[in-house]
Structure formats: structure tokens, C-alpha cells
PDB file of N, CA and C in Angstrom:
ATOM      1  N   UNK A   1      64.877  77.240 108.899  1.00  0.00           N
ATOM      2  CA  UNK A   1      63.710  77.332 108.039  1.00  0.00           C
ATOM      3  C   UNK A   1      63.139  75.923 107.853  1.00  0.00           C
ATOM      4  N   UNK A   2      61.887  76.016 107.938  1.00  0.00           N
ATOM      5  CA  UNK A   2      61.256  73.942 108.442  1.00  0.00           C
ATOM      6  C   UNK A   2      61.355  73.943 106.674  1.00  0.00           C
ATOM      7  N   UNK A   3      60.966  72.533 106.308  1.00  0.00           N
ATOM      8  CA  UNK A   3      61.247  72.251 104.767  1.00  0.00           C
ATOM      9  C   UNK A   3      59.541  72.589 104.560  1.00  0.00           C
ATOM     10  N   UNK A   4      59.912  73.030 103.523  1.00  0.00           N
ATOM     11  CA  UNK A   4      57.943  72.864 103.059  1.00  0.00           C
ATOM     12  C   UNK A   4      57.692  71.500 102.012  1.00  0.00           C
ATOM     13  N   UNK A   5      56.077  71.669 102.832  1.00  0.00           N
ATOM     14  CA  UNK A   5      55.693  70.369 102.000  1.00  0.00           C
ATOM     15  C   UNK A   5      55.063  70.244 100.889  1.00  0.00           C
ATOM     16  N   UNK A   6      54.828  69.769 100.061  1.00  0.00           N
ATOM     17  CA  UNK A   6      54.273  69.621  98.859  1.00  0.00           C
ATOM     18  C   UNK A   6      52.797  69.230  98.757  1.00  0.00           C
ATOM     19  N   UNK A   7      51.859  69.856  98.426  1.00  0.00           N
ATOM     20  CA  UNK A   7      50.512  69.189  98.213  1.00  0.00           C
ATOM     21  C   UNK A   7      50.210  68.356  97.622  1.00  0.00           C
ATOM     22  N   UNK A   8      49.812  67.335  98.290  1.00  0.00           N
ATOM     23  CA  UNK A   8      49.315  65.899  97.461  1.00  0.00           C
ATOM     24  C   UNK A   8      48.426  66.437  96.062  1.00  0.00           C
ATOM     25  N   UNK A   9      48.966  65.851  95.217  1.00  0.00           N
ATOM     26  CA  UNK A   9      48.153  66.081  93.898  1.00  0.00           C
ATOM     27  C   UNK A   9      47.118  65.454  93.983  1.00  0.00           C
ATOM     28  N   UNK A  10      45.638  65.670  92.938  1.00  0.00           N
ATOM     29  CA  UNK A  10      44.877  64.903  92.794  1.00  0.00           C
ATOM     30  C   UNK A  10      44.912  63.721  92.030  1.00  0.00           C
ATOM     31  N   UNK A  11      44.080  63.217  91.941  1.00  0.00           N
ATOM     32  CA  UNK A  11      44.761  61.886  90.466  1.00  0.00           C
ATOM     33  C   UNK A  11      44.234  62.391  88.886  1.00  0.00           C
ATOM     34  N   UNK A  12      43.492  63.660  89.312  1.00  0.00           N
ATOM     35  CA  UNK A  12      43.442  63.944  87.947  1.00  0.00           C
ATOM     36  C   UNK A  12      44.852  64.786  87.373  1.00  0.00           C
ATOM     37  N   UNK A  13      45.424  65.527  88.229  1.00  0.00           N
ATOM     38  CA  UNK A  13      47.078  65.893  88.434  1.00  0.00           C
ATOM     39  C   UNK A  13      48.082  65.031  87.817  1.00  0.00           C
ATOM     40  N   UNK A  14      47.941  63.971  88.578  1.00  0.00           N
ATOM     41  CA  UNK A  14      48.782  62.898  88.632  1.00  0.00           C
ATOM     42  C   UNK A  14      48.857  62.512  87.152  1.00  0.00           C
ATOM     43  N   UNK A  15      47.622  62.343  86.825  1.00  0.00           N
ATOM     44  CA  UNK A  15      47.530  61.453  85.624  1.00  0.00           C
ATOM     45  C   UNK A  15      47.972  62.757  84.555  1.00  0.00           C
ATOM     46  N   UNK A  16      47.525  63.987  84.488  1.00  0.00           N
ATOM     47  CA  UNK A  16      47.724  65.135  83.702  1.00  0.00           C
ATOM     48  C   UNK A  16      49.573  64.927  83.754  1.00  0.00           C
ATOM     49  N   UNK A  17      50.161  65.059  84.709  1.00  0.00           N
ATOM     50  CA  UNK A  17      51.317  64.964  84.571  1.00  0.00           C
ATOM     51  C   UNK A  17      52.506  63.446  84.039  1.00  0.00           C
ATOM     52  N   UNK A  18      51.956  62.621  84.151  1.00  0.00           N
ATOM     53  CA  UNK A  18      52.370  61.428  83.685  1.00  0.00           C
ATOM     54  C   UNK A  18      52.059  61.690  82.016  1.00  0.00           C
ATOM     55  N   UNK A  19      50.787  62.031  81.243  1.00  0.00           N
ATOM     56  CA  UNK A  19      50.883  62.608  79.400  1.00  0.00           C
ATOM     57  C   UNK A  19      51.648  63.054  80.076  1.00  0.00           C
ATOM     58  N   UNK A  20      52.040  64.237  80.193  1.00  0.00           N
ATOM     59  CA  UNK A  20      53.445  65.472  79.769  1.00  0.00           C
ATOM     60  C   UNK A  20      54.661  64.560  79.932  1.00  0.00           C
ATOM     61  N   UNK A  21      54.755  63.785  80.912  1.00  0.00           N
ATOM     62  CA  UNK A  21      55.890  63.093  80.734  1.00  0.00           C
ATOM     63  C   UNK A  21      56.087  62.031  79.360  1.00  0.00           C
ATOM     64  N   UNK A  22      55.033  61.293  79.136  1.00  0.00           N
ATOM     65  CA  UNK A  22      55.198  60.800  78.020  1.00  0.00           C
ATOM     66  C   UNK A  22      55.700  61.413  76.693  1.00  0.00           C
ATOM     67  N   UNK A  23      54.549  62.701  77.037  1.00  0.00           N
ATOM     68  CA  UNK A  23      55.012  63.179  75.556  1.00  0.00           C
ATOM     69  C   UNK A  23      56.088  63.901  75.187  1.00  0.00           C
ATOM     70  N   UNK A  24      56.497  63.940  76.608  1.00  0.00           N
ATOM     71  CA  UNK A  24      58.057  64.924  76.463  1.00  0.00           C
ATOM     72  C   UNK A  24      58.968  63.403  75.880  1.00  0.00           C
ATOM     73  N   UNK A  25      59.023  62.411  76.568  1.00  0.00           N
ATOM     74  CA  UNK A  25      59.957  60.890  76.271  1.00  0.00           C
ATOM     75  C   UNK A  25      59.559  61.012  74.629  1.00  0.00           C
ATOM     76  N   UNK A  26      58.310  60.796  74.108  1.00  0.00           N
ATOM     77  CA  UNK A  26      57.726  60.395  72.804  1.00  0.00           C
ATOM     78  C   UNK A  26      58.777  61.309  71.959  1.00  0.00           C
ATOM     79  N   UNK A  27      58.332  62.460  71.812  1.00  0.00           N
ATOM     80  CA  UNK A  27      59.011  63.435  71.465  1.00  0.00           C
ATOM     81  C   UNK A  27      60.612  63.625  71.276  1.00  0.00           C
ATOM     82  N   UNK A  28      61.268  63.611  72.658  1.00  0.00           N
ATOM     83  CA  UNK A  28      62.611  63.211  72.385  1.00  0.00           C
ATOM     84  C   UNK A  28      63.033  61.857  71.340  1.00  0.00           C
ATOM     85  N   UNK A  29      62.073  60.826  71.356  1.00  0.00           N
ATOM     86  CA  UNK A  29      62.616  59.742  70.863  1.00  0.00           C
ATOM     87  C   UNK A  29      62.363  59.795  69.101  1.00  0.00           C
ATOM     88  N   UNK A  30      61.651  60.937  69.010  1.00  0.00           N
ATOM     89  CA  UNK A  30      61.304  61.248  67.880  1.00  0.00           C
ATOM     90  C   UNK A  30      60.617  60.162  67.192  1.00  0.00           C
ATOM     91  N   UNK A  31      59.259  59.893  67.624  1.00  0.00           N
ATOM     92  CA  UNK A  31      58.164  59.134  67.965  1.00  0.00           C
ATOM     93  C   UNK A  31      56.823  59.673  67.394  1.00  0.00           C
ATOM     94  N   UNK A  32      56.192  59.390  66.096  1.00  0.00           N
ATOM     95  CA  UNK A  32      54.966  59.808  66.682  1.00  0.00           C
ATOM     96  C   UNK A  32      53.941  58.752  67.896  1.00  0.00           C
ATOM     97  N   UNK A  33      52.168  59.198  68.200  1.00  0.00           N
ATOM     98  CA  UNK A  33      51.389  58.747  68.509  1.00  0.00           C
ATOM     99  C   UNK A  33      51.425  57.513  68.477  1.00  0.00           C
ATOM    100  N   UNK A  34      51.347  56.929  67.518  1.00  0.00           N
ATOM    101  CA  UNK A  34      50.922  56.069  66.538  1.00  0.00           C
ATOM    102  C   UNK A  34      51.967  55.020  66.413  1.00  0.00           C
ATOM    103  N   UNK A  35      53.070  55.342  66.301  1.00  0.00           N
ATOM    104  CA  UNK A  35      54.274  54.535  66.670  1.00  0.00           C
ATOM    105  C   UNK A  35      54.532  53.794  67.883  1.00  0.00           C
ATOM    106  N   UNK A  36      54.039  54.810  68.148  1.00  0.00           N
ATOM    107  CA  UNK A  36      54.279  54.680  70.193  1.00  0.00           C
ATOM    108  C   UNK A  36      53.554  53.805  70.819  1.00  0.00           C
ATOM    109  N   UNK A  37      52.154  53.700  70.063  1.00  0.00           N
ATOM    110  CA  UNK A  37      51.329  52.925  70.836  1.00  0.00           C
ATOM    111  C   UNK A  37      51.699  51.631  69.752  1.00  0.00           C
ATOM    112  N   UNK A  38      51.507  51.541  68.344  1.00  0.00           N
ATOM    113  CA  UNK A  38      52.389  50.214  67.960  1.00  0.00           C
ATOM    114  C   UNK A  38      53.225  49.400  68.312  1.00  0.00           C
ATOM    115  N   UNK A  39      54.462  50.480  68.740  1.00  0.00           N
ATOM    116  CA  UNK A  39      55.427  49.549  69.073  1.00  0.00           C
ATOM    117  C   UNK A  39      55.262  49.119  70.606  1.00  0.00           C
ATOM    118  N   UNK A  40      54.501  49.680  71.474  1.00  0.00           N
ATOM    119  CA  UNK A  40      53.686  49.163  73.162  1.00  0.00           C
ATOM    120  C   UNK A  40      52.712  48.165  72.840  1.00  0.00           C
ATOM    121  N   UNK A  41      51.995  47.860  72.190  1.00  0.00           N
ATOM    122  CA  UNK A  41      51.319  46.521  72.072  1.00  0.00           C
ATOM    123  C   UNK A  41      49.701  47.722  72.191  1.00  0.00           C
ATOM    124  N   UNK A  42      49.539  48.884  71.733  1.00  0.00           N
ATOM    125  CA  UNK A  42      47.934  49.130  72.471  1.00  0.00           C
ATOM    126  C   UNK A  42      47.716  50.293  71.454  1.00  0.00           C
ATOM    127  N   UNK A  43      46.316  50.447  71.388  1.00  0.00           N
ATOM    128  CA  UNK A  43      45.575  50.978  70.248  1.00  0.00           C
ATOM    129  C   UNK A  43      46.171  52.632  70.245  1.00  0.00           C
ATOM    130  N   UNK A  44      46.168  52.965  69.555  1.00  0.00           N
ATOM    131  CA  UNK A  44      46.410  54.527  68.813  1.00  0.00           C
ATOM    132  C   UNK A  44      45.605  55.276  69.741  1.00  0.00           C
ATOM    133  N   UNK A  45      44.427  54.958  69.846  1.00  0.00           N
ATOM    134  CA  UNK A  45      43.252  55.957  70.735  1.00  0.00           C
ATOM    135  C   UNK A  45      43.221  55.912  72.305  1.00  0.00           C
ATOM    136  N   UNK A  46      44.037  54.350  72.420  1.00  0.00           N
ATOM    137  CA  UNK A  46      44.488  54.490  73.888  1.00  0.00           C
ATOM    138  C   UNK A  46      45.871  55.349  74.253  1.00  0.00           C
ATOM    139  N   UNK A  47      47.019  55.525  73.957  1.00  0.00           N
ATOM    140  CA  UNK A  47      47.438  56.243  73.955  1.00  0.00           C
ATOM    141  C   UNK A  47      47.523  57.712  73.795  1.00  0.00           C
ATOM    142  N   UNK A  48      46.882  57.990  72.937  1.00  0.00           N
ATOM    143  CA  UNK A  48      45.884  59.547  72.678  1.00  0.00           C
ATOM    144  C   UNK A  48      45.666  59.984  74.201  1.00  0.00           C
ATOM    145  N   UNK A  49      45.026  59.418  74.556  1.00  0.00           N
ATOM    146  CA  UNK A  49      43.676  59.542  76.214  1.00  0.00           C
ATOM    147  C   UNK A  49      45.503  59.336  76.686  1.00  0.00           C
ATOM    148  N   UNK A  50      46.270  58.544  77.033  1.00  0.00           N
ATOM    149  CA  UNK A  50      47.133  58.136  78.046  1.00  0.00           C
ATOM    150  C   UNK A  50      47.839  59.786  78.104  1.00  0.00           C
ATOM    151  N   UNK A  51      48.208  60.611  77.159  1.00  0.00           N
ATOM    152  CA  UNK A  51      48.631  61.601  76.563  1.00  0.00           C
ATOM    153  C   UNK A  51      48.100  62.830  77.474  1.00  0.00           C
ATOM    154  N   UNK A  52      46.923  62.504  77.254  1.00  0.00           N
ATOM    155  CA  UNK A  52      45.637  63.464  77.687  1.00  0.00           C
ATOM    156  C   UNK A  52      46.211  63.420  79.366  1.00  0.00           C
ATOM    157  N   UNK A  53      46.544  62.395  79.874  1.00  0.00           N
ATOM    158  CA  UNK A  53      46.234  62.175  81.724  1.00  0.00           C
ATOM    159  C   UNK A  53      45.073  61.148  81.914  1.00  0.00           C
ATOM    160  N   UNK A  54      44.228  60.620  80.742  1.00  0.00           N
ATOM    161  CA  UNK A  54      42.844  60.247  80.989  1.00  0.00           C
ATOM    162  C   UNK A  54      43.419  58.106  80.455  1.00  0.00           C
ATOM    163  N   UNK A  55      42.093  57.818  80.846  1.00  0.00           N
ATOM    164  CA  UNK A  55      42.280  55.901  80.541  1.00  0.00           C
ATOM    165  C   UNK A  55      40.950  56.408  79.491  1.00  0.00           C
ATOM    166  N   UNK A  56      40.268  56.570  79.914  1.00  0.00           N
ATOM    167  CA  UNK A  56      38.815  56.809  79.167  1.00  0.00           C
ATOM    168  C   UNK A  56      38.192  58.351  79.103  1.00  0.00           C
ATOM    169  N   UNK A  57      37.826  59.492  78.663  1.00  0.00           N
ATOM    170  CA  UNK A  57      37.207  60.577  78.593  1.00  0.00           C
ATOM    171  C   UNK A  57      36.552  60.219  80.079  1.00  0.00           C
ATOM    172  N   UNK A  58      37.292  62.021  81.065  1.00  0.00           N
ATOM    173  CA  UNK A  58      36.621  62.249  82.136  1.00  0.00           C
ATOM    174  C   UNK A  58      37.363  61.302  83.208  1.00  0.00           C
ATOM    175  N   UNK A  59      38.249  60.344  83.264  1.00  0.00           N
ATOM    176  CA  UNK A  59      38.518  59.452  83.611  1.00  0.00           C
ATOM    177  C   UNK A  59      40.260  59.614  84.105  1.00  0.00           C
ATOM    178  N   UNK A  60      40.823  59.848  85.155  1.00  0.00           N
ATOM    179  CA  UNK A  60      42.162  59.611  85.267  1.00  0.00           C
ATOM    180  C   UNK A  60      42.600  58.398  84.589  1.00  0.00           C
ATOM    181  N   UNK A  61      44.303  58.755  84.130  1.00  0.00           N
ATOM    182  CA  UNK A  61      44.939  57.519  83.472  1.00  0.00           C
ATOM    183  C   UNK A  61      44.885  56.495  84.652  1.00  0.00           C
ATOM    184  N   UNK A  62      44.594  55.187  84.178  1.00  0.00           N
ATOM    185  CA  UNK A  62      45.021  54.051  85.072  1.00  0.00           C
ATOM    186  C   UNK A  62      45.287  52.718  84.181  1.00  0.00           C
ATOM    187  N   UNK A  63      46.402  52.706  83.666  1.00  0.00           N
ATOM    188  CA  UNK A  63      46.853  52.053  82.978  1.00  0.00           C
ATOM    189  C   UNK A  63      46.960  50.808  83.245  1.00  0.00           C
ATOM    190  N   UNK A  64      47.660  49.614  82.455  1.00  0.00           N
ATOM    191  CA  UNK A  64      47.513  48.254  83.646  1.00  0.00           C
ATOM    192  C   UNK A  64      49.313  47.995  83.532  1.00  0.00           C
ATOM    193  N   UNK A  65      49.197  47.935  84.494  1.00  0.00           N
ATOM    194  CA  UNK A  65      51.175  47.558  84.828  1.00  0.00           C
ATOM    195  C   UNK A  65      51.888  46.863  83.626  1.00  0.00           C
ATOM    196  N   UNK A  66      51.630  46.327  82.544  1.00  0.00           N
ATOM    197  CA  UNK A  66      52.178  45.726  81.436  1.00  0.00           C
ATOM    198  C   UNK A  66      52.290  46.818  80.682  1.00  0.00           C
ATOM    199  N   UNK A  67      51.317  47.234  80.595  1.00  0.00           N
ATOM    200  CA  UNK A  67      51.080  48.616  79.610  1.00  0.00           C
ATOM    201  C   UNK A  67      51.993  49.846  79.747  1.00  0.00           C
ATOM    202  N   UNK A  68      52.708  50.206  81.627  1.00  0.00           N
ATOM    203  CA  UNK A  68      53.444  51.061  81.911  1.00  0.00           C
ATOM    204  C   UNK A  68      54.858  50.769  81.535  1.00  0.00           C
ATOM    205  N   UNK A  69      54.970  49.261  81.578  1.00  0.00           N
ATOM    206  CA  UNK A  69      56.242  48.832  81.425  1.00  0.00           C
ATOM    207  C   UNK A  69      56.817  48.889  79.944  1.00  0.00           C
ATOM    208  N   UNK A  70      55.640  48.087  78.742  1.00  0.00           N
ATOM    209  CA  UNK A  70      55.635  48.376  77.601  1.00  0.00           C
ATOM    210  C   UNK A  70      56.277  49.836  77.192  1.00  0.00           C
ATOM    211  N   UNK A  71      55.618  50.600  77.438  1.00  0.00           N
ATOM    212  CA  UNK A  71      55.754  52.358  77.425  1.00  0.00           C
ATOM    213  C   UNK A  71      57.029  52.666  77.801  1.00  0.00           C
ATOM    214  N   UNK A  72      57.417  52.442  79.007  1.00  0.00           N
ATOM    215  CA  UNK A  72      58.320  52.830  79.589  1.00  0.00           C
ATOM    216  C   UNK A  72      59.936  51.920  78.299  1.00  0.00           C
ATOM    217  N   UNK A  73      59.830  50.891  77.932  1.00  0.00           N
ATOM    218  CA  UNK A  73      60.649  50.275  77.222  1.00  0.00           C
ATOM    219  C   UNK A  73      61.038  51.121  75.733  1.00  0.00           C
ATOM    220  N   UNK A  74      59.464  51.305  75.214  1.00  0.00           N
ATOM    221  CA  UNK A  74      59.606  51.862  74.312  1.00  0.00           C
ATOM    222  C   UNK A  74      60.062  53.659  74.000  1.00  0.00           C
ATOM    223  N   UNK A  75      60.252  53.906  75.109  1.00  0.00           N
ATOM    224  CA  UNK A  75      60.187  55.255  75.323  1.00  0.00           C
ATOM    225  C   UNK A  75      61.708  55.148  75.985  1.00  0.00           C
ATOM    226  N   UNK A  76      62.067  54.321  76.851  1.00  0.00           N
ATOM    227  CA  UNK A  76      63.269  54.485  77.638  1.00  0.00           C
ATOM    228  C   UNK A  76      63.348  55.245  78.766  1.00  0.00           C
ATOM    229  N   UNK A  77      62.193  54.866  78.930  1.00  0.00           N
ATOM    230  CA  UNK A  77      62.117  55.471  80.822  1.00  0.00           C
ATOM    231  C   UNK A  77      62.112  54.606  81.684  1.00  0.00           C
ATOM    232  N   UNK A  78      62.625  54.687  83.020  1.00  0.00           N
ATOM    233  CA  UNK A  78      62.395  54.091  84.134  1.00  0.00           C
ATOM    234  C   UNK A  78      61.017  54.063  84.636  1.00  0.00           C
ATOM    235  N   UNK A  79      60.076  53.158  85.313  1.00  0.00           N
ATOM    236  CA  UNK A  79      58.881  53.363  85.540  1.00  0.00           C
ATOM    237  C   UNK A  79      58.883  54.827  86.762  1.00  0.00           C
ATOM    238  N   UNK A  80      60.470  54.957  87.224  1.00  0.00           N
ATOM    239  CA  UNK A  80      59.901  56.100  88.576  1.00  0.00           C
ATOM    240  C   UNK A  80      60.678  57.269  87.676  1.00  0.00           C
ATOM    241  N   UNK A  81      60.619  57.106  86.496  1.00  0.00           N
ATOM    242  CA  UNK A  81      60.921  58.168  85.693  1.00  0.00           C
ATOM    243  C   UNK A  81      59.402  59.660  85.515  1.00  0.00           C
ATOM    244  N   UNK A  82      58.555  58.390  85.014  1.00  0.00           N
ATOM    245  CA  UNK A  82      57.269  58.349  84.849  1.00  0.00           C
ATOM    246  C   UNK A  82      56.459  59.028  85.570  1.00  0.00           C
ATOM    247  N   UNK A  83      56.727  58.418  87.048  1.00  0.00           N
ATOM    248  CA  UNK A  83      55.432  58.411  88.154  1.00  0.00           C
ATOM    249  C   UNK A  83      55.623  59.487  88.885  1.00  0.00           C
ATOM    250  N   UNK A  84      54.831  60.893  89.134  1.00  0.00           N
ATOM    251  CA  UNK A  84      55.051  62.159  89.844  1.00  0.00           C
ATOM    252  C   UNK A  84      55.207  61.705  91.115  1.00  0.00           C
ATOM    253  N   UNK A  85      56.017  62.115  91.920  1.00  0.00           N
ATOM    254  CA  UNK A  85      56.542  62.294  93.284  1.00  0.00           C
ATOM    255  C   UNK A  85      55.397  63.567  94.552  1.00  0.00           C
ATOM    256  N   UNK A  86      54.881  63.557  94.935  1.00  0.00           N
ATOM    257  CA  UNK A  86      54.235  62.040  95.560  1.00  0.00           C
ATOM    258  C   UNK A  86      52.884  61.903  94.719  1.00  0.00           C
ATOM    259  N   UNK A  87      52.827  60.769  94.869  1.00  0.00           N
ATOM    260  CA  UNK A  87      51.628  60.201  94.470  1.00  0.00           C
ATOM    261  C   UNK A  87      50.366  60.704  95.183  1.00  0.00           C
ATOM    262  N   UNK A  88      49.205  60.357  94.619  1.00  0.00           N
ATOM    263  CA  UNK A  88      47.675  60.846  95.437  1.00  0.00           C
ATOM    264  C   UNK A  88      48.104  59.894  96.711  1.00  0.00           C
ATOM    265  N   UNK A  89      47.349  59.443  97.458  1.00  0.00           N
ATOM    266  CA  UNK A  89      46.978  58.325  98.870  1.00  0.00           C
ATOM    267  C   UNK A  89      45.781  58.085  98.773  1.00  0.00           C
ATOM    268  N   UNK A  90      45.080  58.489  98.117  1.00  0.00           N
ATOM    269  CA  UNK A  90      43.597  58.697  98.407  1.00  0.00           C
ATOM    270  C   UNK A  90      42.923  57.671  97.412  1.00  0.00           C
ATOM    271  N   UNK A  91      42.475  56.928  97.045  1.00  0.00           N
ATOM    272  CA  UNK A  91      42.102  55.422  96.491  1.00  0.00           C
ATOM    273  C   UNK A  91      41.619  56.344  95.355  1.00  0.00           C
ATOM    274  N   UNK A  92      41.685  55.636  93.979  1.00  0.00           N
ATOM    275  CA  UNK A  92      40.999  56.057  92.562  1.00  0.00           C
ATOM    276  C   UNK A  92      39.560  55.448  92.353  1.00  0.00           C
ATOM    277  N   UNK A  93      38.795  56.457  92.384  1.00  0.00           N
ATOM    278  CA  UNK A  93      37.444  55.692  92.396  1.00  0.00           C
ATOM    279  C   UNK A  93      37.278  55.340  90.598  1.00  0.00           C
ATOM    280  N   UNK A  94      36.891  54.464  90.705  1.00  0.00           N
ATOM    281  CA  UNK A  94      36.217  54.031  89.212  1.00  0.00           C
ATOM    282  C   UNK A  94      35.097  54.514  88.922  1.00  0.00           C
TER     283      UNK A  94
END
């Protein structure tokens, strides 16, 4: 039986699934919002949207690499904890 392959997600996917991961970490850590983005160094409303899958309304998350790491510390995830398997390939348009 050949292995099957997985469909490349979109990056609006991608990003939809990276919130759920957060908020599943947030959650376990027994965390609100608001905490979360306090203790990461970044505004309440950015995190909200990060939550969402979005950086800005309409907008896939695209966070900036300090910001994933922050998160990831405060939350206690590995960054490839985080990141859906496989990734888009297809460049994120701005």
C-alpha cells in the first residue's frame, strides 16, 4: 500500500492551526490572553489575532522570530512543537 500524502496546507491553515496550538499550550498552563501576551513582551490585541491564525484582520499569522520564541518560552513549547508539519512552500504574500 504506497504511503499517502498529505496536502500542503494553505497559510491561512497554517496560521489557523498554530492559534489552536497556542491556545491549547495557554490553556494547559492555565494562562489567560492577557498574561500570555505580558509575560511575551507584546500587546494583548496582538496575541488575540495570533490566537485567531491572523498577524492583522484578514491576514495570516506571521509573527517575527523573537516573538515565536518569547511564546514558545512562556508557554513551554518547542518552536517545532508549534509549527504544523508540512508547512505551505508557496511564499506569503503581504
Amino acid at each position: 500500500m504506497a504511503a499517502q500524502r498529505r496536502r500542503e496546507p494553505t497559510w491561512e491553515e497554517f496560521g489557523r492551526e498554530i492559534g489552536i496550538r497556542l491556545q491549547r499550550a495557554r490553556e494547559r498552563a492555565g494562562l489567560s490572553q492577557e498574561r500570555t501576551a505580558h509575560l511575551a513582551g507584546i500587546a494583548g490585541y496582538t496575541y488575540q489575532k495570533f490566537e485567531k491564525g491572523e498577524s492583522r484582520p484578514g491576514a495570516p499569522i506571521n509573527p517575527r522570530l523573537s516573538t515565536l520564541l518569547a511564546l514558545c518560552r512562556v508557554l513551554d513549547l518547542r518552536v517545532e512543537d508549534l509549527l504544523p508539519d508540512p508547512a505551505p512552500s508557496t511564499p506569503l504574500e503581504h
